[in-house]
Structure formats: structure tokens, C-alpha cells
Protein backbone atom coordinates (compact mmCIF):
# COMPACT_ATOMS: atom_id res chain seq x y z
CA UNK A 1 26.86 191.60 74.34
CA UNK A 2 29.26 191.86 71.62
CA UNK A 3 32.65 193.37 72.11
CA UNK A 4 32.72 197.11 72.66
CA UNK A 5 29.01 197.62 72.18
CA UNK A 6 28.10 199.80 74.76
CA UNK A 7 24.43 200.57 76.12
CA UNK A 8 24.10 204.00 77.84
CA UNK A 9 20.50 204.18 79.44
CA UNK A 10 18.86 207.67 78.73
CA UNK A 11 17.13 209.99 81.75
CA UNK A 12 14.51 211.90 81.13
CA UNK A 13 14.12 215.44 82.76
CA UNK A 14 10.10 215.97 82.68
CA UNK A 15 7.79 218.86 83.55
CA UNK A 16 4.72 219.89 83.12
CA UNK A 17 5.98 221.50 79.43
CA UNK A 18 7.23 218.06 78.38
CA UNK A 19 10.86 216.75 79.07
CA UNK A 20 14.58 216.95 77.79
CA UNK A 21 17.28 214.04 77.62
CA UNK A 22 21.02 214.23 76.90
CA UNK A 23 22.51 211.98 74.37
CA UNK A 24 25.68 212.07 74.78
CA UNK A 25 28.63 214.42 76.11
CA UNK A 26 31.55 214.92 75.15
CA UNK A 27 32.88 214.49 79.07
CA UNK A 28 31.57 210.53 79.35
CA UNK A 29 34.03 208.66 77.12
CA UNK A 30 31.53 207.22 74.93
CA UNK A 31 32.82 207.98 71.36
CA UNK A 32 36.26 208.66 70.96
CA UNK A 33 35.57 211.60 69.19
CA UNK A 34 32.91 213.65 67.22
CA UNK A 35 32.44 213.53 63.69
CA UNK A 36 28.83 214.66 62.58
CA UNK A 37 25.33 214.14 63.78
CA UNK A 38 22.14 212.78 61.23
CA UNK A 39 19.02 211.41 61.20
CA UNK A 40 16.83 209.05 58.73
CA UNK A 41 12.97 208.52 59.13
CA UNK A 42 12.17 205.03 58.43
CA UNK A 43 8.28 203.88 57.53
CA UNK A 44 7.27 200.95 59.30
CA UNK A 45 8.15 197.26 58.73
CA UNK A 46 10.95 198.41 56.45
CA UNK A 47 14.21 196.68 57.40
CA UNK A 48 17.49 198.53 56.82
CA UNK A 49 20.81 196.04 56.58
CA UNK A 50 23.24 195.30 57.20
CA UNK A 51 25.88 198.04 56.68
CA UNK A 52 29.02 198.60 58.86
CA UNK A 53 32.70 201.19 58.45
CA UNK A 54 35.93 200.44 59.17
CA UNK A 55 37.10 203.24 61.11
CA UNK A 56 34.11 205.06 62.87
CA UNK A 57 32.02 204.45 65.50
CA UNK A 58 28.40 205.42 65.58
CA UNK A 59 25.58 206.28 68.33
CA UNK A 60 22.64 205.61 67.62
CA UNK A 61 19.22 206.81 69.22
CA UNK A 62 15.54 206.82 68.32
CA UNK A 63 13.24 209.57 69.70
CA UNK A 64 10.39 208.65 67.62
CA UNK A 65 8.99 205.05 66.94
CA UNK A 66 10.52 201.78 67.95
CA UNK A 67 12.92 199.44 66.07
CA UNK A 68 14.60 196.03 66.36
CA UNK A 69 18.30 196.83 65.98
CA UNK A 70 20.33 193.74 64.78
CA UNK A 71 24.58 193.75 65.51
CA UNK A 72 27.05 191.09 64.19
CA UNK A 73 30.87 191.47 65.12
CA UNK A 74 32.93 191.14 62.03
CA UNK A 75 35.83 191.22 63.83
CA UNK A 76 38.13 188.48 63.45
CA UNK A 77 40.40 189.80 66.86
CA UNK A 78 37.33 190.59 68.88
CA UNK A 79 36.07 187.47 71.59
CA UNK A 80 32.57 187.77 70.43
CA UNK A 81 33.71 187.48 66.43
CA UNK A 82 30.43 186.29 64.26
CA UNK A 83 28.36 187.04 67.32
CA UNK A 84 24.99 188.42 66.59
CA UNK A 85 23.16 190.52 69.23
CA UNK A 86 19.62 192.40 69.09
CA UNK A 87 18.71 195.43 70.93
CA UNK A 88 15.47 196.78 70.99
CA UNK A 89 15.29 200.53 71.44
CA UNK A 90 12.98 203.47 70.96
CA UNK A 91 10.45 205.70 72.60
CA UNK A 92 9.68 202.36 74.77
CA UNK A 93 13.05 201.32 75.80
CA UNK A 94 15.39 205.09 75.04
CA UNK A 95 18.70 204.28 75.31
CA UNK A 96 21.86 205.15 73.07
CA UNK A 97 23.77 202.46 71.47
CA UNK A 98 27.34 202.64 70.67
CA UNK A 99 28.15 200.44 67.81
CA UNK A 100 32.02 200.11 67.37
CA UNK A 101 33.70 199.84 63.76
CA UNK A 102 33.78 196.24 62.38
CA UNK A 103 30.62 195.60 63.98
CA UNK A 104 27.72 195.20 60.98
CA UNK A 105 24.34 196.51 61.71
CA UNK A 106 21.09 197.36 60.92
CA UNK A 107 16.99 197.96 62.38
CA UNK A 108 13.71 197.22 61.59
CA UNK A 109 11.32 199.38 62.75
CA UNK A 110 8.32 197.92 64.27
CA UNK A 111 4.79 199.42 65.28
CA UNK A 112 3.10 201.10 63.08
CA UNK A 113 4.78 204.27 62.79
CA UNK A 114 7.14 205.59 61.26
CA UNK A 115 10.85 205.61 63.43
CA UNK A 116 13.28 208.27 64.05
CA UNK A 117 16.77 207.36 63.93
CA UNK A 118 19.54 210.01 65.28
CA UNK A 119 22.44 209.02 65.08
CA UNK A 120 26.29 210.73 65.83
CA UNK A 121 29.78 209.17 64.15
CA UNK A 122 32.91 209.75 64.89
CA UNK A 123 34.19 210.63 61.28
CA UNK A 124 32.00 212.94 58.44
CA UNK A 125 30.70 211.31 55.87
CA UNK A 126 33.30 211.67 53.24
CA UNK A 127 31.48 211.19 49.30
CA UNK A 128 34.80 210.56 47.81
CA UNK A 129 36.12 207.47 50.30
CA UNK A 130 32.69 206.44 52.05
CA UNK A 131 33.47 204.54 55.14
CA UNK A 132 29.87 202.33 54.42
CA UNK A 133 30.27 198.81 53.89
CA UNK A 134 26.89 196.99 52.63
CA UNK A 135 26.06 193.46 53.48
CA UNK A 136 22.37 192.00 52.04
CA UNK A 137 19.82 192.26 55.21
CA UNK A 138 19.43 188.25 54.39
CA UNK A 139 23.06 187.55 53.92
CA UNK A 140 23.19 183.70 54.65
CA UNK A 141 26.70 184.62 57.41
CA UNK A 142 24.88 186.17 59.27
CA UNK A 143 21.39 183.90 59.47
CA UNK A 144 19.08 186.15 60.86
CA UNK A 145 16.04 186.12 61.08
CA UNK A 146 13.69 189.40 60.72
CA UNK A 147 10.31 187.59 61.05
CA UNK A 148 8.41 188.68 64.26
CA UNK A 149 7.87 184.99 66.46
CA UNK A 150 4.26 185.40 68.09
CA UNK A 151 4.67 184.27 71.65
């Protein structure tokens, strides 16, 4: 796993009514601090990448629809520098992923429905100095590859 990724497995509370899951809190020292909460709805097969910040952190999880999230570690002082991970998260595997600054990323969702992304940073959006860094989703550093490999 790269550097400072983090992987927080999600419990769900269920009933007869349906269930509820925390995300995060702000007593488990999983972001350093709280900046805003969002969401995007992504159709299916669409890739987003790569994008990553500088200075925040963001959690990401997906209550709706299933997606094939892709990390590379920028980072030239981190151990796992130009290592790529891939997580796959969603209503089949609900977990929140903590993807440091420096760290590009970005999902495909897969299925064919639509996918929910929440996600939480630990800075606001700011429209006059955007922390958001874009990389293409094929950028030849990075070499990976979105096709699905039938197995």
C-alpha cells in the first residue's frame, strides 16, 4: 500500500428499517482536520483521472455503485514514490479511503450503475487558489491500465 494511504473498514448497524454506518469521526485520527464534505454521481464506465492537491487530504467513500479507484504516490520523499495501487470499493466492498496529499488519483466506476462518490477534505475548496492538480487518466508515468482483464 502506498505511503500514508489508509483503509478504514466500514460497520454496518442493520435493522429491520435498513442500516446506518459512520464515516468518519472526528475522535479516530484519520484526517488531520475537517475541511468540507461533497459528493459527485458518476455514470458507468466513465473513468475520472488522475487529479491530486498539494496540501489536503481527502476521504473518500461510495454508498452507491462500485468503482475501481486507482492511487500513484507522487511523492519524491515517500518509500513507495511512483507506486501505483488499486482499491476497489463500493456498496460490495464499503470502506473509506484516505488518500494523503501528493498522492494522484482517480476511479472508474464499474457495473452498470451509476456510482456515488462522498467524499470529505481537509481544506474547502478555494475558486481563487484551487488545490486540484490534473494529470491525463492515460498519462504514459503512470502506465495504467483501465481495461477490465477477463479472468
Amino acid at each position: 500500500m502506498i505511503e500514508g494511504v489508509r483503509v478504514k473498514p466500514l460497520v454496518k448497524f442493520a435493522d429491520d428499517r435498513g442500516y446506518f454506518m459512520e464515516i468518519v469521526r472526528d475522535d479516530e485520527d484519520l484526517l488531520s482536520r475537517f475541511g468540507q464534505v461533497s459528493c459527485s454521481l458518476t455514470y458507468p464506465g466513465v473513468v475520472k483521472a488522475f487529479h491530486y492537491h498539494e496540501r489536503q487530504d481527502d476521504l473518500w467513500f461510495f454508498p452507491v455503485g462500485n468503482a475501481q479507484v486507482v492511487l500513484h504516490d507522487l511523492r519524491a520523499a515517500s518509500p513507495t514514490y511512483r507506486h501505483t495501487d488499486v482499491v476497489y470499493m463500493g456498496e460490495h466492498n464499503p470502506i473509506a479511503l484516505l488518500i494523503p496529499a501528493g498522492v494522484a488519483h482517480g476511479y472508474r466506476v464499474l457495473g452498470e450503475r451509476p456510482a456515488l462518490l462522498v467524499y470529505v477534505t481537509t481544506a474547502a475548496y478555494n475558486r481563487e487558489q484551487p488545490d486540484e492538480h490534473r494529470l491525463p487518466w492515460n498519462d504514459p508515468a503512470i502506465g495504467f491500465d483501465w481495461t477490465t482483464r477477463f479472468r
